[in-house]
Protein backbone atom coordinates (compact mmCIF):
# COMPACT_ATOMS: atom_id res chain seq x y z
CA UNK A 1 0.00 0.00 0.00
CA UNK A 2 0.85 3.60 -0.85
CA UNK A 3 -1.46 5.91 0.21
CA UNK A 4 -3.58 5.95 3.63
CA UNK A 5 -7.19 6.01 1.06
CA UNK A 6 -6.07 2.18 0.64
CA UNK A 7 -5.79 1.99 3.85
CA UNK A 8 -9.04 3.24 4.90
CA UNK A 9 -10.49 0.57 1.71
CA UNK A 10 -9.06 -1.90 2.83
CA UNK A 11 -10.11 -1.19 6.76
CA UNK A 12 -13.68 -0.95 5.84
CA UNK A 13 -12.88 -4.36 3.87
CA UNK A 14 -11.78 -6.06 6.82
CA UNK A 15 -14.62 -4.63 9.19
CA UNK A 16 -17.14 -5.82 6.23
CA UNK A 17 -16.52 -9.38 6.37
CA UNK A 18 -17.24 -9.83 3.00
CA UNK A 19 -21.21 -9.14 3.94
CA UNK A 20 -21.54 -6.25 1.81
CA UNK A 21 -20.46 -5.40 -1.94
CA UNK A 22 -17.55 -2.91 -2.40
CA UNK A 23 -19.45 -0.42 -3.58
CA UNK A 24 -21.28 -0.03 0.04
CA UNK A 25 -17.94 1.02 0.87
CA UNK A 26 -18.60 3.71 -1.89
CA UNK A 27 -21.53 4.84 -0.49
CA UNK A 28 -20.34 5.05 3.17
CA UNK A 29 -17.41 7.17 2.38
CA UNK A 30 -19.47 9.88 0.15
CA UNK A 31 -21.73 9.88 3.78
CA UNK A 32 -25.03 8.58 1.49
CA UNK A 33 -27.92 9.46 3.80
CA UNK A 34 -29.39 5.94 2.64
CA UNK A 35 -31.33 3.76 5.16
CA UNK A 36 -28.83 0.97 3.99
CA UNK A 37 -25.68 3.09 4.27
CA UNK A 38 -26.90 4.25 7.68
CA UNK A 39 -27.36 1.06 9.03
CA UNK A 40 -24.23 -0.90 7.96
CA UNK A 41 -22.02 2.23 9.02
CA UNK A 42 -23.37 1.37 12.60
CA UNK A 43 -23.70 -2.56 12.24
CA UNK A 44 -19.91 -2.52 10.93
CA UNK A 45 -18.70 -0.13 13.65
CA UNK A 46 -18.30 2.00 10.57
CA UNK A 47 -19.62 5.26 11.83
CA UNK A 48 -15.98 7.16 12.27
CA UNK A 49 -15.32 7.05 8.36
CA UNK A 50 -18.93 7.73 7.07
CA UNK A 51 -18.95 10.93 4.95
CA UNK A 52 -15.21 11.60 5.38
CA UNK A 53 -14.07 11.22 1.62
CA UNK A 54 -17.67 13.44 -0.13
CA UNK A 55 -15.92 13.51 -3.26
CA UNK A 56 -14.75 9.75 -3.09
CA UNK A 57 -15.83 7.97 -7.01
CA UNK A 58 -15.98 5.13 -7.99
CA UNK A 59 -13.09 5.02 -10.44
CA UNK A 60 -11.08 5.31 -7.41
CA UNK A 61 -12.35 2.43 -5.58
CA UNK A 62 -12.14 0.20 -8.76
CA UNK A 63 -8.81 1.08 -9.11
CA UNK A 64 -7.92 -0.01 -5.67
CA UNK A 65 -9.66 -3.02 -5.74
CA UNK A 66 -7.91 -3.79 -8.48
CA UNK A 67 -4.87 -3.53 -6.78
CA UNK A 68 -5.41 -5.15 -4.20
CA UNK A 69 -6.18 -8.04 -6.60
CA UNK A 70 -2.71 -7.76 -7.92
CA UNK A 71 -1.52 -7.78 -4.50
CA UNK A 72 -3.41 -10.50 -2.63
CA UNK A 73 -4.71 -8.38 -0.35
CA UNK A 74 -8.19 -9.63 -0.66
CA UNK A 75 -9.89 -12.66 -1.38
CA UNK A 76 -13.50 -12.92 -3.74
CA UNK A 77 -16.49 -14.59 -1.79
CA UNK A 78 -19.50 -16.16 -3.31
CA UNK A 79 -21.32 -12.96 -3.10
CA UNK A 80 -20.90 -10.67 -6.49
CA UNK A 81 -18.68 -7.39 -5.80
CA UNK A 82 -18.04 -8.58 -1.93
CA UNK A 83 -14.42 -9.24 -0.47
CA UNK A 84 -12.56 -10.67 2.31
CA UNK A 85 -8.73 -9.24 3.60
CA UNK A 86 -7.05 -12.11 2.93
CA UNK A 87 -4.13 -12.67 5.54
CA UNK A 88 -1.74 -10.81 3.39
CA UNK A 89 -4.09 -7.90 3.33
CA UNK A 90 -4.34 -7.45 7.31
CA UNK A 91 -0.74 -7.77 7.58
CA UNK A 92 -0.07 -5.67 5.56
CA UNK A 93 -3.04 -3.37 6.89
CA UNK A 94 -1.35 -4.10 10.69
CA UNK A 95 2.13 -2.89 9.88
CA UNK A 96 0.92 0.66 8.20
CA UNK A 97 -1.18 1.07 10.95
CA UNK A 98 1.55 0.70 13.42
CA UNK A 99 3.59 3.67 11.49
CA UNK A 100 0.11 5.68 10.88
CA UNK A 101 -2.48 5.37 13.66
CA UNK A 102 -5.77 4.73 12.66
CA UNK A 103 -7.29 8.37 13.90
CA UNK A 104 -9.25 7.60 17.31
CA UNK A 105 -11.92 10.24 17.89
CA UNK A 106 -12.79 10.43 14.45
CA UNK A 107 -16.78 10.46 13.70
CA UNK A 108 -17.87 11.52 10.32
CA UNK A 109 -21.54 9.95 11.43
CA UNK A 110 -21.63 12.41 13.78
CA UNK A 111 -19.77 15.57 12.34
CA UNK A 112 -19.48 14.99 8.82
CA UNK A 113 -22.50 17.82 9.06
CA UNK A 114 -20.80 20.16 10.74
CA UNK A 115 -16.94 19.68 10.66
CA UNK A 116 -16.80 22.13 7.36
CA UNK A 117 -18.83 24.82 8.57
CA UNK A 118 -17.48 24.84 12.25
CA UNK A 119 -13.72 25.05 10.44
CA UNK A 120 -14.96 27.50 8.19
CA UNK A 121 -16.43 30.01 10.93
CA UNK A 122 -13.21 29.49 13.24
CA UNK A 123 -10.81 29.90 10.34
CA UNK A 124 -12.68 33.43 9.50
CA UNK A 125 -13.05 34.62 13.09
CA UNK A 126 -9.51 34.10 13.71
CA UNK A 127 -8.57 35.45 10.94
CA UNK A 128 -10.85 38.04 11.25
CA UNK A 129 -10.21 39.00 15.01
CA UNK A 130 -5.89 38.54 14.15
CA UNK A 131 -6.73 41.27 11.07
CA UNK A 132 -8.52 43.78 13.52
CA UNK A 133 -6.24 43.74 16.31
CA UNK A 134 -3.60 44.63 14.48
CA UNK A 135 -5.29 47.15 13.04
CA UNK A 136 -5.28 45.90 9.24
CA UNK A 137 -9.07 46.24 8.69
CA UNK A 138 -8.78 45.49 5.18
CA UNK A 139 -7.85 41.65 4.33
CA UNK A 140 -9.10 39.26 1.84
CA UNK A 141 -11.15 36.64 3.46
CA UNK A 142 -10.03 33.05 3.63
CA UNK A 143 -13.62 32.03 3.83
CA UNK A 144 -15.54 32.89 0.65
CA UNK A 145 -19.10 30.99 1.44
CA UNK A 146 -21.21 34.01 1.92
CA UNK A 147 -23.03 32.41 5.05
CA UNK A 148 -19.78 31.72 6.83
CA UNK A 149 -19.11 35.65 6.47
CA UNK A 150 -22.46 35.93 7.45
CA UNK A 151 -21.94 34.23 10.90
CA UNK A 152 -19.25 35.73 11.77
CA UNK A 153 -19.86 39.53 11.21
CA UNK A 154 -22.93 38.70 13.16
CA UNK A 155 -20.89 36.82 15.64
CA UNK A 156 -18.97 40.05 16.14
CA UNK A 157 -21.87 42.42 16.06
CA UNK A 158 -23.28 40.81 19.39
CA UNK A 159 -19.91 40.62 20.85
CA UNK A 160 -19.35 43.64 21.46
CA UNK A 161 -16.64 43.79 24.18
CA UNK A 162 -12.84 44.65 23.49
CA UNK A 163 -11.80 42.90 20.29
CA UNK A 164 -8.34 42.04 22.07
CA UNK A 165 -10.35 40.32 24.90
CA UNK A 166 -11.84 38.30 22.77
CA UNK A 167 -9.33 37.17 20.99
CA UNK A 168 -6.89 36.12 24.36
CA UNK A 169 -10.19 34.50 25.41
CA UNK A 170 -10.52 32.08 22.13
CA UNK A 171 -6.51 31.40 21.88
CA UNK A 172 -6.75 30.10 25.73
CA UNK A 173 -9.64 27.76 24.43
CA UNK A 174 -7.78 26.77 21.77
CA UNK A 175 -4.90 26.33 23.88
CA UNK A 176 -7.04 24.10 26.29
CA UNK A 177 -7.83 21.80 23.50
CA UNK A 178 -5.16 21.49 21.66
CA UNK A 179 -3.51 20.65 24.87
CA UNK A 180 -5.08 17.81 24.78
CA UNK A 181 -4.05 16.40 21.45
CA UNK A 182 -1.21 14.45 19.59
CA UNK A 183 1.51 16.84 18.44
CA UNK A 184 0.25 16.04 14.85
CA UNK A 185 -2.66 16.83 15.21
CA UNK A 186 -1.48 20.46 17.26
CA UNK A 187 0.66 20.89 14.45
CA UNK A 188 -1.87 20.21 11.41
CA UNK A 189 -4.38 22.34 12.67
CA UNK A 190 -2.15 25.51 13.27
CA UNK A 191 -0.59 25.08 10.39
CA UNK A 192 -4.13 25.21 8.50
CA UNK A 193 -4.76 29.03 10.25
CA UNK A 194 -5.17 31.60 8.69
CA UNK A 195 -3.87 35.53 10.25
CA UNK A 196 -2.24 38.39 9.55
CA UNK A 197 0.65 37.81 7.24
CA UNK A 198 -0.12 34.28 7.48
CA UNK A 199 -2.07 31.62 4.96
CA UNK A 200 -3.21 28.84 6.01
CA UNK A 201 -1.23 25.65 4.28
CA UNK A 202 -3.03 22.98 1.67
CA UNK A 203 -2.60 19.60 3.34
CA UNK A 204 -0.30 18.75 0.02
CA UNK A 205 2.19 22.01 1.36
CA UNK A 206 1.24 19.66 4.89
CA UNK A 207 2.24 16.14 3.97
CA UNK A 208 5.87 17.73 2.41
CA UNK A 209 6.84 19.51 5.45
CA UNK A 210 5.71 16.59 7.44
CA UNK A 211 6.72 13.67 5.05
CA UNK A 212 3.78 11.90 5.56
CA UNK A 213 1.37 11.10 2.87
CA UNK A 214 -1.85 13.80 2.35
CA UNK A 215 -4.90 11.77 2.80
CA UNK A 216 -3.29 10.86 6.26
CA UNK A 217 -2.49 14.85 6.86
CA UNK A 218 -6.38 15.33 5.99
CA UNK A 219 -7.56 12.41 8.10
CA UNK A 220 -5.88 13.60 11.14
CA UNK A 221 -6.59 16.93 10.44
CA UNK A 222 -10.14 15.73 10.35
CA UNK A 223 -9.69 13.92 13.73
CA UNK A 224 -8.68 16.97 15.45
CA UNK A 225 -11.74 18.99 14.91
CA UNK A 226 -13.81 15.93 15.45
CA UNK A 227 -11.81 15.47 18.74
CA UNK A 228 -12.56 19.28 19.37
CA UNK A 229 -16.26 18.79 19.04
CA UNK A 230 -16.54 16.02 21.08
CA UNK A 231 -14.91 17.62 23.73
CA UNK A 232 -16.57 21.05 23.45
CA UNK A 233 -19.73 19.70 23.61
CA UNK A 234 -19.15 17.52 26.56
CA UNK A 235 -17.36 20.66 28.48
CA UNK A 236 -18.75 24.07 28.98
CA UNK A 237 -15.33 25.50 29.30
CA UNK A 238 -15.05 26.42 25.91
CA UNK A 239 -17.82 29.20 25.28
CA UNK A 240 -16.43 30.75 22.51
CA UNK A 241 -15.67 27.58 20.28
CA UNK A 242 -19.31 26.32 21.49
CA UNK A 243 -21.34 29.18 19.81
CA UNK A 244 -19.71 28.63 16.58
CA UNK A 245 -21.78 25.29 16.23
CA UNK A 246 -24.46 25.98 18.49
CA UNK A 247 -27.48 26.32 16.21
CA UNK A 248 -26.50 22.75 14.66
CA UNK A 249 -27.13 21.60 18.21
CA UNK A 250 -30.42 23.44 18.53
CA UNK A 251 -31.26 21.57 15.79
CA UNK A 252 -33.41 18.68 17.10
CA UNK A 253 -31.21 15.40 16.62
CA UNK A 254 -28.66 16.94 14.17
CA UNK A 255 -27.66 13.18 13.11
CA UNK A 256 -31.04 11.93 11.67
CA UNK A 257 -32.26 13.47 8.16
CA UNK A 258 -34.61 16.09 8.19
CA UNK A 259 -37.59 13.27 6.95
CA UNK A 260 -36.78 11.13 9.86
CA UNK A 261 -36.90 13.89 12.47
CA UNK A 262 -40.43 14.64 10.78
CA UNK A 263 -41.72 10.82 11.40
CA UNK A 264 -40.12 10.92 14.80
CA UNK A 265 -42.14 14.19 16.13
CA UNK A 266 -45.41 12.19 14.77
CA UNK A 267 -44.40 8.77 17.03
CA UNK A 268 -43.80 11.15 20.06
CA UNK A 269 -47.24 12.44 19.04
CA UNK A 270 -48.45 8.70 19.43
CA UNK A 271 -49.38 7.86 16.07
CA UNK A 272 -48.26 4.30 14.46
CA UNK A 273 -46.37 3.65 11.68
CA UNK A 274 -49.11 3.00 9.49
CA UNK A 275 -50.80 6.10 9.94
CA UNK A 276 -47.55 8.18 9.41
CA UNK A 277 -47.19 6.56 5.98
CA UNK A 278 -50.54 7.70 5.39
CA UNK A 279 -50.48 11.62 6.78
CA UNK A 280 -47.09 11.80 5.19
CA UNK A 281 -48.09 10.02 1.99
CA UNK A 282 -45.12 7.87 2.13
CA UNK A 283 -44.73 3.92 1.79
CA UNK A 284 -44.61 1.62 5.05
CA UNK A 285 -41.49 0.45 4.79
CA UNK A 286 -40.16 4.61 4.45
CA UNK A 287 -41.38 5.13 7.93
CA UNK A 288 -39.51 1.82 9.21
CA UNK A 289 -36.49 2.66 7.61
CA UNK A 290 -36.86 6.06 9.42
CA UNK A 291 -37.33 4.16 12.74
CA UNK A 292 -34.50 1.71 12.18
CA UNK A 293 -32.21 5.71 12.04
CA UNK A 294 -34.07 6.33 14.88
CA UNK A 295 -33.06 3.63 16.97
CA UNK A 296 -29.34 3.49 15.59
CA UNK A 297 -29.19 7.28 16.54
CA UNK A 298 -30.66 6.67 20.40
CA UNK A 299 -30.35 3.22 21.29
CA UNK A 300 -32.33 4.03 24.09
CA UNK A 301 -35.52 4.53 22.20
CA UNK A 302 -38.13 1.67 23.44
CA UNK A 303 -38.72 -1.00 20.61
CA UNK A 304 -41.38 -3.21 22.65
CA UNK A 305 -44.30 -1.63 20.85
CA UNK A 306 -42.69 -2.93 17.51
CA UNK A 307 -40.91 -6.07 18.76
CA UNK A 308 -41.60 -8.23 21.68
CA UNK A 309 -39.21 -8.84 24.75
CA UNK A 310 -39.80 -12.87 23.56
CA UNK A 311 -39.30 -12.10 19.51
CA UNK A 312 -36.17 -9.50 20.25
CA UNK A 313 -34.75 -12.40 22.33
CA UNK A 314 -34.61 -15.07 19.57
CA UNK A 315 -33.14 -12.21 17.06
CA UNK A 316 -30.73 -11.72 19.37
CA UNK A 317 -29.83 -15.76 19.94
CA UNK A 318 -29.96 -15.86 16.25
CA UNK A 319 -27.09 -13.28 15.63
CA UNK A 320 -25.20 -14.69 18.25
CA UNK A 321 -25.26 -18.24 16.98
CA UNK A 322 -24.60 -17.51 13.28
CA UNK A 323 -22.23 -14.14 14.09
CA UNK A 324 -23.56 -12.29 10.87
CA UNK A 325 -25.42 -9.46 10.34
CA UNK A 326 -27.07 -10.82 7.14
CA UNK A 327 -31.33 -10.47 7.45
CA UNK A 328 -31.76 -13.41 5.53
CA UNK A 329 -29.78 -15.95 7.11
CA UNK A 330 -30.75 -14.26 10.60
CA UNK A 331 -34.48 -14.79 9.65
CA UNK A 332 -33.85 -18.40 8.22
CA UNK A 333 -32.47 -19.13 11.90
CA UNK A 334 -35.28 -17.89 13.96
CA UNK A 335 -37.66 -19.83 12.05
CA UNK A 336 -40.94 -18.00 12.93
CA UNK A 337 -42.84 -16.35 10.08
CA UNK A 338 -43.50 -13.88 12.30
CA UNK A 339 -40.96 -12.14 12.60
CA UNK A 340 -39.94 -9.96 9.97
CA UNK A 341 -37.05 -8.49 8.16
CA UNK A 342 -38.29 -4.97 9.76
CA UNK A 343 -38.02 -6.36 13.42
CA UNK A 344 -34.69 -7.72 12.68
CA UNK A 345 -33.17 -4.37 11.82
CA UNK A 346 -34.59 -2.92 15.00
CA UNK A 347 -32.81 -5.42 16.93
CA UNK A 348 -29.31 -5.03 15.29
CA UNK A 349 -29.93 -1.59 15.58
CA UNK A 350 -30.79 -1.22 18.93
CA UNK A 351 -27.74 -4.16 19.54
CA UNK A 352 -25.41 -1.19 18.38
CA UNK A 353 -22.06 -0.61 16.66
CA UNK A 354 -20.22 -3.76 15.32
């Protein structure tokens, strides 16, 4: 291997187990809001690297695979486009991995939303703030999405105190966090700044300075905001960094599309599933599939009314026996015509993370 995107290929490979084609691999990298992609990015303990290559094609993946053939890093199945790593492959896999840590608080399932636009707003306000207390009012904006600009004029508009205050007060946040953090990472993320006679580096500028490989400068990169979310929202230390993303949080349950946060107000409401479908004009199985997010997104939500205690037990017994994730050969297990393909997916969802 060459390059850290056949790493993270051949990863999702491995964590696969030949159960789905290569092309879901496709799908969970671009961050496909799919009730398919959705689930196997949680069944497959997947979530970290859904959405965190959006412009990811298919030519590339092909091209990989491919490789890989040439290599013997994977093995064909009897299922058409799926693979296994074949020992080869996760030894090789093992020994990059050892030199390039996989990146631990990545989670594009949970950020993939709102990693550009929190960067985006920082990057401005810093360089914003750096601009204005140095007196250079004029400057040519790193950020050119209109709405970014938008946030942060406002942003400074009701913070009105002393520009230099604010500006100590969100470098000793930064500070805090970045304590916290690998000395890539600390590194990376400075490096990307923008400020006054300053411009922020490409991760290509990055990876040569470095002499590491880019995708692995932009994965970490990507694991140090992640890391900074995460932590931001679990502390209220950081009030500064917190109101740059704080309208994504107001945002009901920021992880579930906006259609499944619509068919979850109407099941708090009490209707059933069948009566959604209907006031939403929608089939059946839509409204399951936007349960199924539901439960993958709080496994806490209460699945009795859909699944019995009795039923959810003999899914469960099912799983464990055969070790797969595959519906079919679940439901071929529990033997009961009863149970359905829908009830299944609760279960595994509600099971969690592979």
């Amino acid at each position: 291997m060459n390059n850290y995107l056949q790493v993270i290929i051949l990863y999702a490979i491995k964590k696969f187990q030949g159960e789905r084609s290569i092309y879901a691999i496709y799908h969970m990298l671009q961050g496909k809001k799919s009730s398919q992609t959705i689930q196997d990015a949680h069944l497959f303990g997947l979530t970290n690297i859904f959405g965190t290559i959006p412009r990811f094609t298919r030519q590339q993946l092909n091209q990989n695979i491919q490789l890989f053939h040439e290599h013997n890093f994977i093995e064909i199945t009897d299922k058409t486009d799926a693979y296994i790593i074949s020992g080869q492959g996760g030894r090789k896999l093992t020994d990059y991995l050892k030199k390039n840590p996989f990146p631990t608080s990545l989670n594009g399932w949970k950020y993939q939303n709102i990693t550009p636009i929190f960067w985006g707003r920082l990057n401005l306000l810093i360089q914003t703030i750096s601009h204005i207390v140095h007196n250079e009012r004029r400057f040519y904006p790193i950020q050119r999405n209109p709405k970014i600009q938008c946030f942060v004029k406002e942003f400074l508009q009701n913070n009105r105190q002393d520009r230099g205050l604010i500006a100590q007060h969100l470098y000793e946040e930064l500070i805090s966090l970045l304590e916290l953090q690998s000395n890539l990472k600390r590194d990376i993320f400075i490096l990307k700044l923008t400020g006054v006679n300053r411009i922020g580096l490409t991760f290509e500028q990055i990876a040569k300075s470095k002499d590491v490989e880019e995708e692995y400068v932009r994965f970490t990169f990507l694991d140090s905001l992640h890391q900074m979310l995460a932590e931001i929202e679990q502390v209220t230390d950081y009030p500064i960094l917190a109101s740059l993303f704080s309208d994504w949080q107001r945002n009901g349950n920021p992880h579930l599309t906006h259609s499944t946060q619509t068919t979850l107000r109407y099941i708090q409401a009490g209707k059933t599933l069948f009566e959604i479908a209907e006031i939403r004009r929608l089939k059946v199985n839509t409204i399951e599939d936007h349960l199924v997010e539901i439960v993958l997104s709080d496994k806490s939500f209460p699945i009795a009314e859909y699944v019995s205690h009795e039923d959810e037990g003999k899914i469960i017994a099912a799983i464990k026996e055969l070790n797969t994730k595959q519906l079919k050969a679940i439901k071929q297990e529990v033997d009961n015509k009863q149970i359905s393909f829908f009830q299944i997916r609760l279960v595994l969802a509600k099971l969690g993370d592979g």
